[in-house]
C-alpha atoms as a PDB file:
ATOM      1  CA  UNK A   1     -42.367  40.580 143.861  1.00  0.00           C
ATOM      2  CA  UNK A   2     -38.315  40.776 144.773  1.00  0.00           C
ATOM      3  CA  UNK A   3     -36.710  38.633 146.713  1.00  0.00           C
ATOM      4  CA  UNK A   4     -35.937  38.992 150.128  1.00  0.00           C
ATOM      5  CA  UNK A   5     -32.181  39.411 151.330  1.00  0.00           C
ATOM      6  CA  UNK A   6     -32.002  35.975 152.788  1.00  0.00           C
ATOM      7  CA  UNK A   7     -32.788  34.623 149.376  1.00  0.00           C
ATOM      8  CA  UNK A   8     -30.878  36.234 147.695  1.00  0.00           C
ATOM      9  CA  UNK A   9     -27.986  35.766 149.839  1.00  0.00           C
ATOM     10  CA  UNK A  10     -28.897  31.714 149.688  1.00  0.00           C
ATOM     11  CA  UNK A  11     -29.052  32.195 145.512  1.00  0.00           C
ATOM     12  CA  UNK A  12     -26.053  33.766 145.573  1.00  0.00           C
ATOM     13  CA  UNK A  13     -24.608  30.605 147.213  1.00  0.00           C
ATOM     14  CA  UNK A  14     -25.770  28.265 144.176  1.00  0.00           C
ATOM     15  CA  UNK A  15     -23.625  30.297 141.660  1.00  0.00           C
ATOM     16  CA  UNK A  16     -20.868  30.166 144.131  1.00  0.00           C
ATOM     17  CA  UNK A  17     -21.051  26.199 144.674  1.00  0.00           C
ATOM     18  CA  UNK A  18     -22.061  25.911 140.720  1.00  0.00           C
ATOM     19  CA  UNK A  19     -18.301  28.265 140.091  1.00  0.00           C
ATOM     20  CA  UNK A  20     -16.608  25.809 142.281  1.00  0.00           C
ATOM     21  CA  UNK A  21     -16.085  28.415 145.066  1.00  0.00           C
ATOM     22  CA  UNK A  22     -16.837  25.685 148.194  1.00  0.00           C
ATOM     23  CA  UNK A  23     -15.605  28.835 150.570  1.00  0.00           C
ATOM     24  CA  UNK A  24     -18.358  31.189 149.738  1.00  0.00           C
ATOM     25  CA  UNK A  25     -20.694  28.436 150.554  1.00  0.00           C
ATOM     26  CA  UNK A  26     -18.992  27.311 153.982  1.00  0.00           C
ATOM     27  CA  UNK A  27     -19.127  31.137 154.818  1.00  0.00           C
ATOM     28  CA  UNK A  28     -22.750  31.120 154.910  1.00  0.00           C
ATOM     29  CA  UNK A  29     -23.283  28.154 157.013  1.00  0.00           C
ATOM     30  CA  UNK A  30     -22.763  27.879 160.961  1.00  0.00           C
ATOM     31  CA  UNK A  31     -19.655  26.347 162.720  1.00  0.00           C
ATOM     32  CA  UNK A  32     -21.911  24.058 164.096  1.00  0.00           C
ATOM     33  CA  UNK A  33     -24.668  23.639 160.681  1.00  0.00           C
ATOM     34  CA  UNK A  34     -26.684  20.231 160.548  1.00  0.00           C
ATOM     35  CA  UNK A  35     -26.510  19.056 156.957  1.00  0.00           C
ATOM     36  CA  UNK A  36     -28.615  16.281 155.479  1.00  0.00           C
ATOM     37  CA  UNK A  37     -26.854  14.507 152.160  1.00  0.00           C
ATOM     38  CA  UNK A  38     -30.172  13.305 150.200  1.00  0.00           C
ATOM     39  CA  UNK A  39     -30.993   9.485 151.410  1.00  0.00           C
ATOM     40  CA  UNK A  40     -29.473   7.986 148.525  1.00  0.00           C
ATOM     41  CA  UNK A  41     -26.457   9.836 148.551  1.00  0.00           C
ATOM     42  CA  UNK A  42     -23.093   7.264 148.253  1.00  0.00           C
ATOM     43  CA  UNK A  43     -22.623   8.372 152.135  1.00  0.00           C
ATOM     44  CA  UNK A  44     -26.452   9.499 153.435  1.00  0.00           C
ATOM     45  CA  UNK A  45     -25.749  10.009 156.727  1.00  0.00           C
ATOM     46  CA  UNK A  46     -26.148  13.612 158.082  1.00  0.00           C
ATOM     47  CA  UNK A  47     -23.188  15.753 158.887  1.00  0.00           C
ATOM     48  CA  UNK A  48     -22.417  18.097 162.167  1.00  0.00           C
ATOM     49  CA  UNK A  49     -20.138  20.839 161.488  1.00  0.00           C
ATOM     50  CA  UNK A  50     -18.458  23.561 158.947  1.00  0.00           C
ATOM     51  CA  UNK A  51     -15.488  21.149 157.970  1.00  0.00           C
ATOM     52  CA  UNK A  52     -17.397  18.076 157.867  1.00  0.00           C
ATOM     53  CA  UNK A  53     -19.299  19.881 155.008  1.00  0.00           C
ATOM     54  CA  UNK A  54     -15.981  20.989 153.767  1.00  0.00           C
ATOM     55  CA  UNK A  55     -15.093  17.893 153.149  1.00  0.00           C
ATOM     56  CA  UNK A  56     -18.325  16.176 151.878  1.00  0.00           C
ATOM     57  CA  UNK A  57     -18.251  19.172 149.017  1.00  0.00           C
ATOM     58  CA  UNK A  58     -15.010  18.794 148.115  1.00  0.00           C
ATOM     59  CA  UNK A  59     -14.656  17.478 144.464  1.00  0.00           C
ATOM     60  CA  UNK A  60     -13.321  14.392 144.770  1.00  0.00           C
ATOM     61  CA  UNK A  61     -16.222  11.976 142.531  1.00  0.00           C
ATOM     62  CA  UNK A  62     -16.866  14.386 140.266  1.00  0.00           C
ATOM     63  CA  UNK A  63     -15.191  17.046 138.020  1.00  0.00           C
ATOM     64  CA  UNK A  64     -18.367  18.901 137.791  1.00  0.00           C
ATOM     65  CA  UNK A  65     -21.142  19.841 140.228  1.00  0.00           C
ATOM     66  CA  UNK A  66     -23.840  22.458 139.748  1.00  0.00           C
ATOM     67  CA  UNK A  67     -26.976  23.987 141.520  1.00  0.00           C
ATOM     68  CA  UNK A  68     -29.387  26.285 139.517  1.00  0.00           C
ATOM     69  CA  UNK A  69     -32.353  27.431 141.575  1.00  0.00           C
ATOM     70  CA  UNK A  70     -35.397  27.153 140.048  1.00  0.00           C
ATOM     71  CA  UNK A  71     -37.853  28.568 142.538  1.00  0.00           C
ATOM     72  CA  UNK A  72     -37.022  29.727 146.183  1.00  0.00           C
ATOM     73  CA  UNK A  73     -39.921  30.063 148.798  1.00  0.00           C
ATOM     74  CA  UNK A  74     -39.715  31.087 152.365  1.00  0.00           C
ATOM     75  CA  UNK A  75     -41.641  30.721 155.585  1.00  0.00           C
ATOM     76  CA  UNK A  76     -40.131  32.045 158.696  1.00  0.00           C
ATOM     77  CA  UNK A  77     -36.481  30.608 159.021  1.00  0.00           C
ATOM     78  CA  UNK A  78     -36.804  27.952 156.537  1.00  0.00           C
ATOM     79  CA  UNK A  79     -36.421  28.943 152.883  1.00  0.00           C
ATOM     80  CA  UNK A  80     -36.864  26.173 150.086  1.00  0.00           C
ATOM     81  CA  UNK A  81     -34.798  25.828 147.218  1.00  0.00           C
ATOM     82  CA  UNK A  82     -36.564  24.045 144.055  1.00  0.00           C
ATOM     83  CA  UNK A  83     -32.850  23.027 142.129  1.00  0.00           C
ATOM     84  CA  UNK A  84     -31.859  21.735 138.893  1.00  0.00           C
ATOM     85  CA  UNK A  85     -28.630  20.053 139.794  1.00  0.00           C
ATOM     86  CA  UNK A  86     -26.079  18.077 137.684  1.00  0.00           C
ATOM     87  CA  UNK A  87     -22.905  16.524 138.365  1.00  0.00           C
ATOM     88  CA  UNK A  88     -20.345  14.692 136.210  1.00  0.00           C
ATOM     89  CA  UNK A  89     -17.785  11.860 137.405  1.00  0.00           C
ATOM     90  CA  UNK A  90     -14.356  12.556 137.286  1.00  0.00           C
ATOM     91  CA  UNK A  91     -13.341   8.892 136.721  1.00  0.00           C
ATOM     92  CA  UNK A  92     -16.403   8.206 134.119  1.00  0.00           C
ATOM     93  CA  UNK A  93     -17.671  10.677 132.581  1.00  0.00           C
ATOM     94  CA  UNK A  94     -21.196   9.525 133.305  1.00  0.00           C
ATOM     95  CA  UNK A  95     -23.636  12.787 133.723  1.00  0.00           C
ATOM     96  CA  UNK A  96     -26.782  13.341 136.065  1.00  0.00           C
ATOM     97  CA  UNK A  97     -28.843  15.931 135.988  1.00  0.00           C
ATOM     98  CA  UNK A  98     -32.101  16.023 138.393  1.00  0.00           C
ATOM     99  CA  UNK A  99     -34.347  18.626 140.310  1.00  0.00           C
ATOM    100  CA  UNK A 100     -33.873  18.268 143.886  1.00  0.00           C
ATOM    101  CA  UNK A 101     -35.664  20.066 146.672  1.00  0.00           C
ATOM    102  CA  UNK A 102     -33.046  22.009 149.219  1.00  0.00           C
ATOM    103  CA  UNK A 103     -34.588  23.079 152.391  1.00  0.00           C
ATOM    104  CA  UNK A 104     -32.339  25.577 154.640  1.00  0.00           C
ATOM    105  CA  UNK A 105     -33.218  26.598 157.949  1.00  0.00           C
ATOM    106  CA  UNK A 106     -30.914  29.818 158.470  1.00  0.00           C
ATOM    107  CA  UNK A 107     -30.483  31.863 161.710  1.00  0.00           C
ATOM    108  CA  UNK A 108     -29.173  34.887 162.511  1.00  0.00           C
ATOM    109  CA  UNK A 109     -27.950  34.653 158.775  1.00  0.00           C
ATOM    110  CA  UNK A 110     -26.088  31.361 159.248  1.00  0.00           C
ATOM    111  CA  UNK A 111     -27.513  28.303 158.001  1.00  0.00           C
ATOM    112  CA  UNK A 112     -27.684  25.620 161.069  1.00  0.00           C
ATOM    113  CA  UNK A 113     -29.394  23.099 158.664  1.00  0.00           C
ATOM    114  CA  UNK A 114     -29.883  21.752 155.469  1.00  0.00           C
ATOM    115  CA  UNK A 115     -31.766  18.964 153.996  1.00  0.00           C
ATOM    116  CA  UNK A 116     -32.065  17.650 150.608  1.00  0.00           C
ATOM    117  CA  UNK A 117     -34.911  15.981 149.437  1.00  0.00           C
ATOM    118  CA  UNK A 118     -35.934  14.124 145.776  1.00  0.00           C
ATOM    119  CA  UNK A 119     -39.517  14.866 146.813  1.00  0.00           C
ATOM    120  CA  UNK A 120     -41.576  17.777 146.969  1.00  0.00           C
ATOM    121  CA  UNK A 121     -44.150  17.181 149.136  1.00  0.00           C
ATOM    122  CA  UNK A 122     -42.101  15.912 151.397  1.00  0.00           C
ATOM    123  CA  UNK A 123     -39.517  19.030 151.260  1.00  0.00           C
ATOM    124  CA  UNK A 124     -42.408  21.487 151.416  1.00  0.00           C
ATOM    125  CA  UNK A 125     -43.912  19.254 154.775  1.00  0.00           C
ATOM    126  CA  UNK A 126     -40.201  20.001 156.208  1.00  0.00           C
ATOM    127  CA  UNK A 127     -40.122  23.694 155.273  1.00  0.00           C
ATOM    128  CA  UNK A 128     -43.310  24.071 157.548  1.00  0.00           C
ATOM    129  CA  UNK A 129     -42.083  22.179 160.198  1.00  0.00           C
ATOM    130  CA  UNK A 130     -43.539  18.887 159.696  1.00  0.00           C
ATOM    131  CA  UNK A 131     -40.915  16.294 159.254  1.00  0.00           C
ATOM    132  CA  UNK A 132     -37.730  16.604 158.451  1.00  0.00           C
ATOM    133  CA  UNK A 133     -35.000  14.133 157.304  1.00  0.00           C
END
């Protein structure tokens, strides 16, 4: 089975993040876009807005951040993003590499919210519409 164009156009976004391109990212996200760091993130709380995500992507911990999709389901305006991610700190060095769960509500082809998740179940019970960070 192919992929829909909203997936694709979201797994197009994880090479462009994984390049370092920040813009082709910020491009697909609304002006106003709800974004949910993952609840142990250094700075958790959610963000409101295009340049607040500007500057919560911009590489200033870490010399090296990447996103590989591993699986990408959809159900009406919320797709889910299985990801293998792994970043690398500028200052030391020190590597992690994890699968995270990504779920992306997009409308009219603008994503007005993301939400990262270390668990599964709990991303999949978001991607229906039952929860939510």
């Amino acid at each position: 089975m192919s992929e829909s164009e909203r997936a694709a156009t979201i797994r197009s976004a994880y090479e462009a993040y994984s390049r370092g391109d920040f813009e082709a990212v910020l491009a697909l996200l609304d002006d106003d876009v709800r974004w949910h760091p993952p609840p142990d993130a250094l700075e958790p709380q959610p963000l409101q807005g295009r340049e607040a995500v500007r500057d919560y992507l911009a590489p200033n911990l870490f010399d090296e951040q990447r996103a590989e999709p591993e699986e990408i389901l959809e159900q009406g305006d919320r797709i889910l993003v299985v990801a293998r991610t792994k970043i690398r700190g500028t200052a030391s060095g020190v590597e992690i590499e994890e699968t995270n769960f990504h779920v992306w509500m997009v409308v009219d082809e603008l994503a007005v919210r993301f939400e990262i998740y270390s668990d599964r179940d709990q991303a999949l019970a978001a991607m229906r519409g039952n929860g939510g960070a």
